[in-house]
N, C-alpha and C. Protein backbone atom coordinates (compact mmCIF):
# COMPACT_ATOMS: atom_id res chain seq x y z
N UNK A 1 61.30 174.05 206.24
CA UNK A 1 61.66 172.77 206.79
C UNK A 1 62.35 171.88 205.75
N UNK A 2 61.90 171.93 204.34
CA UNK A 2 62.29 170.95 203.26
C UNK A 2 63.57 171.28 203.24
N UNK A 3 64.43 172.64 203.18
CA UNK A 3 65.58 173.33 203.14
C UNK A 3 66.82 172.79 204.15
N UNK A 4 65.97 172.55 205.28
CA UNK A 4 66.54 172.19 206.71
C UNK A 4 67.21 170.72 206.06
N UNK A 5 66.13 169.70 205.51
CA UNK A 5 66.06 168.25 205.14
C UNK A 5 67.47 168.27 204.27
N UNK A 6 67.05 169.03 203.16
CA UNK A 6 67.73 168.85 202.19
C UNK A 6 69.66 169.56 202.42
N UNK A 7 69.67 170.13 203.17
CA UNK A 7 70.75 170.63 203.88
C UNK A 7 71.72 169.27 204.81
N UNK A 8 70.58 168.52 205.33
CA UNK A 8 71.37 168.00 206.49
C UNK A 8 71.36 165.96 205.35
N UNK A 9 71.12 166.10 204.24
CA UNK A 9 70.74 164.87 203.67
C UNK A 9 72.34 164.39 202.99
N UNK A 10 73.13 165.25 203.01
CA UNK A 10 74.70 164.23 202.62
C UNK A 10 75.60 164.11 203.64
N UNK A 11 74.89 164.95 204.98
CA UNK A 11 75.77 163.84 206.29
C UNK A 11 75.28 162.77 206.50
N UNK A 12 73.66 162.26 206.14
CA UNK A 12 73.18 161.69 206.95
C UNK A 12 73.57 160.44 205.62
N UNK A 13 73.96 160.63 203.84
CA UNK A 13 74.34 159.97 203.11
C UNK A 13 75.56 159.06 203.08
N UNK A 14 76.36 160.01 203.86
CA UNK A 14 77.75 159.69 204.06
C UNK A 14 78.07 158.95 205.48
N UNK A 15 77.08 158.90 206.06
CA UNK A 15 77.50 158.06 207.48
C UNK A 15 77.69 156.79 207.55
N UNK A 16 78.56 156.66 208.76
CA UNK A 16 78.44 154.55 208.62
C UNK A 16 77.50 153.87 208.41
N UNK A 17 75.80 154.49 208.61
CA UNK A 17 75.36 153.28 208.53
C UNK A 17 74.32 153.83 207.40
N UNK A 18 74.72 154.33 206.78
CA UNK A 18 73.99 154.77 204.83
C UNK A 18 73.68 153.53 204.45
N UNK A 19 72.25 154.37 203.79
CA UNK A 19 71.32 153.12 202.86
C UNK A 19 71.70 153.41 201.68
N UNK A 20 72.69 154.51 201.18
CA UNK A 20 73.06 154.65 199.80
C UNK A 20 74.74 153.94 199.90
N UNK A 21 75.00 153.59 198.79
CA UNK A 21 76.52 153.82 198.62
C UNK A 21 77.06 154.47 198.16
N UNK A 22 78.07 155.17 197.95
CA UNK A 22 78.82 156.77 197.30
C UNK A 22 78.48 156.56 195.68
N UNK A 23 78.36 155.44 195.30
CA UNK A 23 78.69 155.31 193.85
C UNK A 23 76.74 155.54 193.20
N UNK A 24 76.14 154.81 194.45
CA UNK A 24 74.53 155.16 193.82
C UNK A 24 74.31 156.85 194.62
N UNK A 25 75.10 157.84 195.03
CA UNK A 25 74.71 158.85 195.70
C UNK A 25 75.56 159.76 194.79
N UNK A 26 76.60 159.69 193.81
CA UNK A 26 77.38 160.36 192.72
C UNK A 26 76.24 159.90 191.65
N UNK A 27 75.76 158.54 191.44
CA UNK A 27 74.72 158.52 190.15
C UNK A 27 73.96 159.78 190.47
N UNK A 28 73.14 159.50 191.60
CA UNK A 28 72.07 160.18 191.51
C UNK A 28 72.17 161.72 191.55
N UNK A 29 73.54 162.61 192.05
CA UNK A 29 73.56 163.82 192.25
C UNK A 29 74.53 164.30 190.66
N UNK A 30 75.14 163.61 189.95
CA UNK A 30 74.96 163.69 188.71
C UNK A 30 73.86 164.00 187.63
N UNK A 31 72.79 163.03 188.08
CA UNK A 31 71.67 163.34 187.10
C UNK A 31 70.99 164.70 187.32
N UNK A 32 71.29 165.22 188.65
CA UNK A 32 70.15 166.15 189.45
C UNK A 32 71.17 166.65 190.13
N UNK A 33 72.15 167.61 190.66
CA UNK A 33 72.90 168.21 191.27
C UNK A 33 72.14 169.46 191.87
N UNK A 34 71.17 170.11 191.22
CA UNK A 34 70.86 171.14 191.74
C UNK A 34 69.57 171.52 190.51
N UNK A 35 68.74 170.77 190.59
CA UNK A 35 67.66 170.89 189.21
C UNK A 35 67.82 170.77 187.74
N UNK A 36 69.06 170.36 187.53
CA UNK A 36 69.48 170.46 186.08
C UNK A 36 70.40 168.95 186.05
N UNK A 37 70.14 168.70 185.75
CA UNK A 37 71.49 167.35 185.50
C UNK A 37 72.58 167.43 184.78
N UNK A 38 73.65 167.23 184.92
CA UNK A 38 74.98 167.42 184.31
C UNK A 38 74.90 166.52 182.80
N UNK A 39 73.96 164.70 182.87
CA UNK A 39 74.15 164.37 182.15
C UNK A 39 72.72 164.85 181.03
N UNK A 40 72.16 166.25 180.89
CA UNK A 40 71.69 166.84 180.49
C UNK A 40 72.50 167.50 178.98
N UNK A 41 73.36 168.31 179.36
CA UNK A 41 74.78 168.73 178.33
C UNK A 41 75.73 167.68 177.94
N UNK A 42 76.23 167.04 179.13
CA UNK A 42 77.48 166.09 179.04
C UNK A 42 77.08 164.84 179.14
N UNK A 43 76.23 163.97 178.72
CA UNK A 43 75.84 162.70 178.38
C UNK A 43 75.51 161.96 179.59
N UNK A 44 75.47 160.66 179.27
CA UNK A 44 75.09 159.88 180.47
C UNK A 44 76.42 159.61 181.24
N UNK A 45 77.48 159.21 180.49
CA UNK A 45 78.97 159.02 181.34
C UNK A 45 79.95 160.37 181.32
N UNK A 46 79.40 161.45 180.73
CA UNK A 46 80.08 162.61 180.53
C UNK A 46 81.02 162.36 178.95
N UNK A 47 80.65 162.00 178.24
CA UNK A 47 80.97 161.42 177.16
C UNK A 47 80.80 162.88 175.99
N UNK A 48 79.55 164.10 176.48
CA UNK A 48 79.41 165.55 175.40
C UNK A 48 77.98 165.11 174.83
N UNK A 49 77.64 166.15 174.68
CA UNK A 49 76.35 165.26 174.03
C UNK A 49 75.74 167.25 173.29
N UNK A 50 75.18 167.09 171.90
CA UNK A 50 75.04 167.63 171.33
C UNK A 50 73.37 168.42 171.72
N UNK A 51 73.45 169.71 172.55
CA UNK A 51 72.49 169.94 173.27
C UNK A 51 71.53 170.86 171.93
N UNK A 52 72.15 171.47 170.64
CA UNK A 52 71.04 172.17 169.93
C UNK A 52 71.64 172.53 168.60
N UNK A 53 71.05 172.68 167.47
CA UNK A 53 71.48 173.36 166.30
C UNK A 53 70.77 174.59 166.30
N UNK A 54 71.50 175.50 165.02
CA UNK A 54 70.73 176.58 164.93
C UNK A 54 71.44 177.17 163.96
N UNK A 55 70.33 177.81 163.57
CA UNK A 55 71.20 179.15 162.24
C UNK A 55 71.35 180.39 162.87
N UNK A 56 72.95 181.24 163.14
CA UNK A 56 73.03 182.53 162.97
C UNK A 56 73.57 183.25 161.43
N UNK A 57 72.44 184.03 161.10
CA UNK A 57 72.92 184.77 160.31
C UNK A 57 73.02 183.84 158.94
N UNK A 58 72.51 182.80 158.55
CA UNK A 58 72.19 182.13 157.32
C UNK A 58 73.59 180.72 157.79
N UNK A 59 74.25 180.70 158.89
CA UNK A 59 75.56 179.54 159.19
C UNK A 59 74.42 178.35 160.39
N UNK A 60 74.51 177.41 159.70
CA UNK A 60 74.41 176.76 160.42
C UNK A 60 75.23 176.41 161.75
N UNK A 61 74.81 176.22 163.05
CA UNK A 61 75.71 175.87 164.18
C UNK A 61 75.14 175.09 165.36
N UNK A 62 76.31 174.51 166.11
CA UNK A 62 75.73 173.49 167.09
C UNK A 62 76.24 174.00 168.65
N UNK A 63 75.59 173.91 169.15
CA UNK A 63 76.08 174.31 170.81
C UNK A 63 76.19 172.69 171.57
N UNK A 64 77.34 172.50 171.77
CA UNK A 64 77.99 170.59 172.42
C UNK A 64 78.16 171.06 174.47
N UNK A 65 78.08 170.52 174.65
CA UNK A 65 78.24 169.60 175.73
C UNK A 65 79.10 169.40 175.89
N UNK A 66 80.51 169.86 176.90
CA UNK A 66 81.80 169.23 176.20
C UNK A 66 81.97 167.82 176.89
N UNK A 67 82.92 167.20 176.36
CA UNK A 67 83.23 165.31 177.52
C UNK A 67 83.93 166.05 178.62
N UNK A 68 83.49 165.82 179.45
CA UNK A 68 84.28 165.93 181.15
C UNK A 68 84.31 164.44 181.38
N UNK A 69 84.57 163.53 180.66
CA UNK A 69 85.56 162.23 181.40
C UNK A 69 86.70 161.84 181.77
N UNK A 70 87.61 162.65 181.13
CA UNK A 70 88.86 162.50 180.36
C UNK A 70 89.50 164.03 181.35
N UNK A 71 88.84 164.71 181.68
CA UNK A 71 89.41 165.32 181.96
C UNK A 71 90.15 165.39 183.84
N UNK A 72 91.40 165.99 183.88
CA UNK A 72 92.10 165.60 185.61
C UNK A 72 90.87 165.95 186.59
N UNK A 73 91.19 165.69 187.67
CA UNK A 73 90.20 165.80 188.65
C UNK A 73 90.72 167.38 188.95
N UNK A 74 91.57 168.07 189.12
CA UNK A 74 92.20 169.77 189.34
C UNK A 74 91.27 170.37 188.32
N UNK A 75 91.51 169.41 187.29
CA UNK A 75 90.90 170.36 185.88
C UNK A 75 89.51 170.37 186.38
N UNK A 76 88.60 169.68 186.46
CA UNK A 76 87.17 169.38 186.86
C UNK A 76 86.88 170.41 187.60
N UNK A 77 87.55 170.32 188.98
CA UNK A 77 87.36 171.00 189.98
C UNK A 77 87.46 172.28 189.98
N UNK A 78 88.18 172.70 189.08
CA UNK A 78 88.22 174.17 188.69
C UNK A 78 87.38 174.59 187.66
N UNK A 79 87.05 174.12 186.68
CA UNK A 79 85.53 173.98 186.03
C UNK A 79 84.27 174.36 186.64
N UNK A 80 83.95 173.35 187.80
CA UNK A 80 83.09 173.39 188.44
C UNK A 80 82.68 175.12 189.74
N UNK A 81 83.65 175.13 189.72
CA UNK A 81 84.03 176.48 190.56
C UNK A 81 84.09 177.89 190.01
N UNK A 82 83.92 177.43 188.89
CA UNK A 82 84.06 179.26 188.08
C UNK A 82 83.12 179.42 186.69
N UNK A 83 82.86 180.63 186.42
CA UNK A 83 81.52 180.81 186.14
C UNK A 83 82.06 180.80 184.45
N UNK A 84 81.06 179.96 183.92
CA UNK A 84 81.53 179.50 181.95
C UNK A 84 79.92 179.94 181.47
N UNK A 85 80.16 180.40 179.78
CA UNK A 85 79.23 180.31 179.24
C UNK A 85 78.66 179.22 179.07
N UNK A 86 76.56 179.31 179.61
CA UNK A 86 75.73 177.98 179.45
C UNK A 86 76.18 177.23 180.72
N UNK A 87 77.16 177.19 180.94
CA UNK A 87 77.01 176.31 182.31
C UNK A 87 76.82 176.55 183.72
N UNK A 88 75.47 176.39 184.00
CA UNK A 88 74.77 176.73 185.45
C UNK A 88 76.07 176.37 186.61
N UNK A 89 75.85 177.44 187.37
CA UNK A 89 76.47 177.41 188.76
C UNK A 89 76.20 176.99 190.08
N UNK A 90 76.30 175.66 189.99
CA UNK A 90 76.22 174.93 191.25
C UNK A 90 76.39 174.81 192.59
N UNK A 91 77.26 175.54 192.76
CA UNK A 91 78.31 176.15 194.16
C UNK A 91 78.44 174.07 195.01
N UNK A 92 78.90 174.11 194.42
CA UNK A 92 79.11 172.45 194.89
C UNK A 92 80.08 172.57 196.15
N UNK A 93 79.44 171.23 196.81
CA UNK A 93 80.59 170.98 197.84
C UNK A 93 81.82 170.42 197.40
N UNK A 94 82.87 170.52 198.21
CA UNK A 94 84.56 169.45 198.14
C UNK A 94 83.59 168.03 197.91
N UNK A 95 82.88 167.27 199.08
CA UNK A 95 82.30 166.27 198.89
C UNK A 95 81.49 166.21 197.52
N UNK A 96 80.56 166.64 197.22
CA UNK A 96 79.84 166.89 195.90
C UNK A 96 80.37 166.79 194.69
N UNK A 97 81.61 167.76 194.56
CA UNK A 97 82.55 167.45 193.12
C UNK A 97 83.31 165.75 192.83
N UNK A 98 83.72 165.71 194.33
CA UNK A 98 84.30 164.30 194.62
C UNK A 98 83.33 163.46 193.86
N UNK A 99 82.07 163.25 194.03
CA UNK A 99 81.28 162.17 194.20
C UNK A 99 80.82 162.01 192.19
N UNK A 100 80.95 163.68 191.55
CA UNK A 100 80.56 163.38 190.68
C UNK A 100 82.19 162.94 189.65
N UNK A 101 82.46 163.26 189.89
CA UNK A 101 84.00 162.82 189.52
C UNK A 101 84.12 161.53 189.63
N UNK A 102 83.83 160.66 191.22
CA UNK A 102 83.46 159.54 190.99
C UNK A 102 82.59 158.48 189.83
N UNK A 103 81.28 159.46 189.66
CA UNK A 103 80.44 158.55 188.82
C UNK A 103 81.28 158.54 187.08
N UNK A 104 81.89 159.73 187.06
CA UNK A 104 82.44 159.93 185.92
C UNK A 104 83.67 158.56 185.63
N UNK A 105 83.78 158.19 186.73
CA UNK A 105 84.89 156.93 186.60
C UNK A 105 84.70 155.78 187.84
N UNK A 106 82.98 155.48 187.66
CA UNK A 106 82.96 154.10 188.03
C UNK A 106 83.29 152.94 187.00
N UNK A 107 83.10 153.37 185.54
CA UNK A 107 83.30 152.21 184.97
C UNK A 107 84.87 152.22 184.70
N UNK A 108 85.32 152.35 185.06
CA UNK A 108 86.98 152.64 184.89
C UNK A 108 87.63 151.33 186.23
N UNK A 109 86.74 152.02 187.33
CA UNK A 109 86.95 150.40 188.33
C UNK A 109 86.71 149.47 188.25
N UNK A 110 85.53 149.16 187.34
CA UNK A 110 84.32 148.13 186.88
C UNK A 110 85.94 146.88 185.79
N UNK A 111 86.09 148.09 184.88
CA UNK A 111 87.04 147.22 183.98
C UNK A 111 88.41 147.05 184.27
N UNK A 112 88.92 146.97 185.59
CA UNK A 112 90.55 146.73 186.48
C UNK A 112 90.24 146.00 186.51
């Protein structure tokens, strides 16, 4: 039944008469998209964020987060769609990528 819920919960997000707005429904599926949060690797605004150090072989090294702010929305979208080292596979919706793409550039509207 929870499956059913959680299935039918971004028509019922996206309708005329939503208690969310797109911009608090991109926050929140940003942080949590699918059990993992994006701004987990890629920061709070997608800014990269330095997820671990480590030594191979006596070299010190860092595994980053890369910035997805900056980057086109084609570019994103094709990111999101194909399978990269470390980065979990989401199988996102058209709507879904939209929305996080959005949060990635609410403050961009904020400062027009």
């Amino acid at each position: 039944m929870k499956y059913i819920l959680f299935f039918l919960l971004p028509f019922y997000l996206f309708g005329e008469s939503s208690f969310i707005t797109p911009a608090e429904y991109a926050t929140q599926l940003y942080k949590n998209p699918r059990g993992i949060g994006c701004n987990n690797c890629h920061g709070e605004n997608g800014e990269g964020k330095l997820i671990a150090r480590y030594k191979h072989k006596g070299v010190e090294k860092s595994f980053r987060g890369p910035e997805i702010n900056s980057v086109k929305y084609s570019d994103f979208y094709k990111a999101l769609n194909k399978r990269k080292n470390g980065m979990p596979r989401y199988f996102l919706t058209d709507k879904e990528v939209a929305a996080l793409y959005l949060h990635l550039h609410q403050t961009e509207k904020k400062e027009n």
